[in-house]
C-alpha atoms as a PDB file:
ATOM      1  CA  UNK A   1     -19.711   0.695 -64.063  1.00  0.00           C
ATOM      2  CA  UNK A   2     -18.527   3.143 -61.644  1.00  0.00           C
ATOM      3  CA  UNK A   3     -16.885   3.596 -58.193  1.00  0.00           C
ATOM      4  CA  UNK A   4     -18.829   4.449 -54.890  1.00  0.00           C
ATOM      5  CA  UNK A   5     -16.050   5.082 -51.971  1.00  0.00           C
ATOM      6  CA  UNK A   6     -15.848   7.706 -49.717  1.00  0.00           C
ATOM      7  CA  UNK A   7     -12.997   8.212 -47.401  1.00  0.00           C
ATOM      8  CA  UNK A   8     -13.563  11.039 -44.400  1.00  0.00           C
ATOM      9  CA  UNK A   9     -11.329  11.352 -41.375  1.00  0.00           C
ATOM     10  CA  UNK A  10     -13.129  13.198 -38.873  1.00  0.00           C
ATOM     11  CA  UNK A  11     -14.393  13.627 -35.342  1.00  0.00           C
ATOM     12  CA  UNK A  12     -17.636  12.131 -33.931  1.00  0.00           C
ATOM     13  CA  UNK A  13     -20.322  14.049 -33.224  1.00  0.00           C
ATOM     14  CA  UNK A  14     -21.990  11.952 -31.097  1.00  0.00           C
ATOM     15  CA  UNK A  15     -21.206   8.157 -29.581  1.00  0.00           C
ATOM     16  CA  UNK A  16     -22.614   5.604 -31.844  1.00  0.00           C
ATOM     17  CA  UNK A  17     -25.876   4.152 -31.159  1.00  0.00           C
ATOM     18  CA  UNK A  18     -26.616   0.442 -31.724  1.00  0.00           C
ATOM     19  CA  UNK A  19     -29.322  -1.753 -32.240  1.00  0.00           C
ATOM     20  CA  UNK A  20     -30.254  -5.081 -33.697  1.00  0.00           C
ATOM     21  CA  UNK A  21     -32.422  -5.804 -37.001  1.00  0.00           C
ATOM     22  CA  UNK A  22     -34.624  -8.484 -36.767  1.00  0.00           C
ATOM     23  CA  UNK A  23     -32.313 -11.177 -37.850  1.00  0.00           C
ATOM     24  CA  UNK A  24     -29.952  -9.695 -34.511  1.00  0.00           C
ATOM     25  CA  UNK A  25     -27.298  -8.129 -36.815  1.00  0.00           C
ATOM     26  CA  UNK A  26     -26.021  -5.518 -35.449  1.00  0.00           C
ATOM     27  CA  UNK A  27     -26.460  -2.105 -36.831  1.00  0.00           C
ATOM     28  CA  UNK A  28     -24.650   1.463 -35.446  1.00  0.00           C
ATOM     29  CA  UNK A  29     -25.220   5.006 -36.341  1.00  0.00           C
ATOM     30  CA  UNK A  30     -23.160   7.833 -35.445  1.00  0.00           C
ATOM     31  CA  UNK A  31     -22.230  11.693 -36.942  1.00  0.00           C
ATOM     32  CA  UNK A  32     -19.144  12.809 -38.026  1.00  0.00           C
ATOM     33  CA  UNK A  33     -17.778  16.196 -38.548  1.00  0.00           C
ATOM     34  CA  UNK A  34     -15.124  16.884 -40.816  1.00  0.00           C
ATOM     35  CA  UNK A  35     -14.057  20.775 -41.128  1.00  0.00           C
ATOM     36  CA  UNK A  36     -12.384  22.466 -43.696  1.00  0.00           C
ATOM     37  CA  UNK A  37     -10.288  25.551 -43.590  1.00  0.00           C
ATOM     38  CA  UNK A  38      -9.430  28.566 -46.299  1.00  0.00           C
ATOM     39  CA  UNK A  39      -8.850  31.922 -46.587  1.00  0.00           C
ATOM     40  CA  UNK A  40     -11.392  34.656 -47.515  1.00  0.00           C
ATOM     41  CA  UNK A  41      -9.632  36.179 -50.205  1.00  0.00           C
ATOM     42  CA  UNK A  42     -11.763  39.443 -49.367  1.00  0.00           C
ATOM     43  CA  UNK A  43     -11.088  39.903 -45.664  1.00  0.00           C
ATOM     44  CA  UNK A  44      -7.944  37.625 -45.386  1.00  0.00           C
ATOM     45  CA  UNK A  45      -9.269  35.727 -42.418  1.00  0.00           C
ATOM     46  CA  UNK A  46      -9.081  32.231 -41.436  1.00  0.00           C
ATOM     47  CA  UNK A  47     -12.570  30.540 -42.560  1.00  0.00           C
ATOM     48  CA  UNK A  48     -13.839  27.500 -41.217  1.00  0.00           C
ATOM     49  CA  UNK A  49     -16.012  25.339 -43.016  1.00  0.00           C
ATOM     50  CA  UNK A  50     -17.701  22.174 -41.364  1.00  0.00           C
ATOM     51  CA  UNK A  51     -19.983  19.062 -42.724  1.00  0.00           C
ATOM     52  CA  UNK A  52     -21.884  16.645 -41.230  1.00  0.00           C
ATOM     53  CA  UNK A  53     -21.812  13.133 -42.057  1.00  0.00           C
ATOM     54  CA  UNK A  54     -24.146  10.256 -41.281  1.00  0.00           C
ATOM     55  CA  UNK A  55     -22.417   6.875 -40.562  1.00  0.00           C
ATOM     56  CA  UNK A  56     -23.893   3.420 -40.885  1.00  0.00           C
ATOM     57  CA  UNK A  57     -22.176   0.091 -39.926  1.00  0.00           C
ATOM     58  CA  UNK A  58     -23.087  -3.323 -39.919  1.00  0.00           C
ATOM     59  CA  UNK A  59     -22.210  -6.753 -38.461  1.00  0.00           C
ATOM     60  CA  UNK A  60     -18.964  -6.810 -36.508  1.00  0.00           C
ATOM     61  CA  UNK A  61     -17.988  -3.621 -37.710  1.00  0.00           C
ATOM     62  CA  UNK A  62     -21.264  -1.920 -35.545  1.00  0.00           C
ATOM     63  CA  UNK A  63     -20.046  -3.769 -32.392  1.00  0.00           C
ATOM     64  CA  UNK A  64     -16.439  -2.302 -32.546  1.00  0.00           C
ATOM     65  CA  UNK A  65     -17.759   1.031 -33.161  1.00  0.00           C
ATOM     66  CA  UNK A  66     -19.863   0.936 -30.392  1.00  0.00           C
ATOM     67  CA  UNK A  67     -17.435  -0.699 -27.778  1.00  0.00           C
ATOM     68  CA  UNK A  68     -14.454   1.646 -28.537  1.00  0.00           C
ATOM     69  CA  UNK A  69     -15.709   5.085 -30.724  1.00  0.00           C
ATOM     70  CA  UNK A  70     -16.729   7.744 -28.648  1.00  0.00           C
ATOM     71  CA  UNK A  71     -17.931  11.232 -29.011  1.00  0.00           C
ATOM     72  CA  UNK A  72     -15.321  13.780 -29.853  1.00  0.00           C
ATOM     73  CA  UNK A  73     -12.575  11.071 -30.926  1.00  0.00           C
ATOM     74  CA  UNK A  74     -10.920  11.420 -34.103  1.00  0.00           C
ATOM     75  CA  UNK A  75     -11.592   8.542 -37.021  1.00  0.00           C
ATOM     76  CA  UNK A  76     -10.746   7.544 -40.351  1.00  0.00           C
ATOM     77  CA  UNK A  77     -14.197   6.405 -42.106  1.00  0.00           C
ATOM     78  CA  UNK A  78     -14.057   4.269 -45.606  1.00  0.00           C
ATOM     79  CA  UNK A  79     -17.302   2.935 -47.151  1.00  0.00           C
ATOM     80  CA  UNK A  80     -19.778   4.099 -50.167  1.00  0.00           C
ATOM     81  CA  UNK A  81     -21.933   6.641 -50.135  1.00  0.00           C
ATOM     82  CA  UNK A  82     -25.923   5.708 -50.121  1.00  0.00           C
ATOM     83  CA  UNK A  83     -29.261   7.453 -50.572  1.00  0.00           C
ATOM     84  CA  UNK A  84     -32.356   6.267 -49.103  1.00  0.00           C
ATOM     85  CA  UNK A  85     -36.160   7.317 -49.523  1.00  0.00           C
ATOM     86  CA  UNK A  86     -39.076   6.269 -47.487  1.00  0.00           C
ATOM     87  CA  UNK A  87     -42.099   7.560 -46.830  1.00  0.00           C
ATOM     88  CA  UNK A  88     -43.366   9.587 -43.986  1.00  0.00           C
ATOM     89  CA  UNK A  89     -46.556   9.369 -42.142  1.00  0.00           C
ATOM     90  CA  UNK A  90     -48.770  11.991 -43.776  1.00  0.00           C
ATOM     91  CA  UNK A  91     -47.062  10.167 -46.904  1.00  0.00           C
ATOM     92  CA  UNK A  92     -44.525  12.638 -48.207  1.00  0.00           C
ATOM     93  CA  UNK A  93     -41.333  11.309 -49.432  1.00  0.00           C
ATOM     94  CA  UNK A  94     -38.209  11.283 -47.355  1.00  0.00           C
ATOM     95  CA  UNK A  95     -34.391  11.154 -48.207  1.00  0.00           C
ATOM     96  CA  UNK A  96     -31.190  10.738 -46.346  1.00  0.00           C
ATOM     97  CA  UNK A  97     -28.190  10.232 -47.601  1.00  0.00           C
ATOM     98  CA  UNK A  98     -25.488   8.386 -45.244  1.00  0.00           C
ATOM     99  CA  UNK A  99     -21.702   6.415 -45.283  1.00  0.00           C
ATOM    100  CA  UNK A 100     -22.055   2.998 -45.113  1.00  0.00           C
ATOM    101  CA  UNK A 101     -18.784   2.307 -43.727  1.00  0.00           C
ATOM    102  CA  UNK A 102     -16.682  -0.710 -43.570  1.00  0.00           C
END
């Protein structure tokens, strides 16, 4: 037993992309940047750190993402974390690891 929740407020990368699965549920992607800053201790200066995230949504959730997120806009983002593998082509192994947010 465990717990699997991630919580990122950040700013969209990109505007979120949608598209259907086969059953027509609908399904958006988008990335969002959330940035960290610190001091060097060394030099004193302001440091900026930034990381990318990959979003996932699903069912109604996709379709309000993709009628009223856009790129640049700031969001608050609360799902599980989850780690895929598939194979490629020339049949190495894959990963990605993405928000499923909800």
């Amino acid at each position: 037993m465990g717990v699997n929740k991630a919580i990122l407020i950040g700013r969209l990368g990109k505007d979120p992309e949608i598209r259907y699965t086969q059953s027509q549920t609908p399904v958006t992607n988008f990335s969002l940047a959330t940035s960290e800053r610190r001091k060097d201790p060394q030099s004193g200066n302001w440091l900026e750190q930034t990381e990318w995230h990959n979003i996932v949504t699903f069912g109604k959730t996709a379709e309000n993402c993709s009628n009223f997120l856009k790129k640049g806009r700031e969001v608050y983002i609360e799902g599980r974390i989850e780690t895929r593998k598939w194979q490629a082509k020339e049949g190495t192994d894959l990963w990605t690891t993405e928000i499923v947010a909800n």
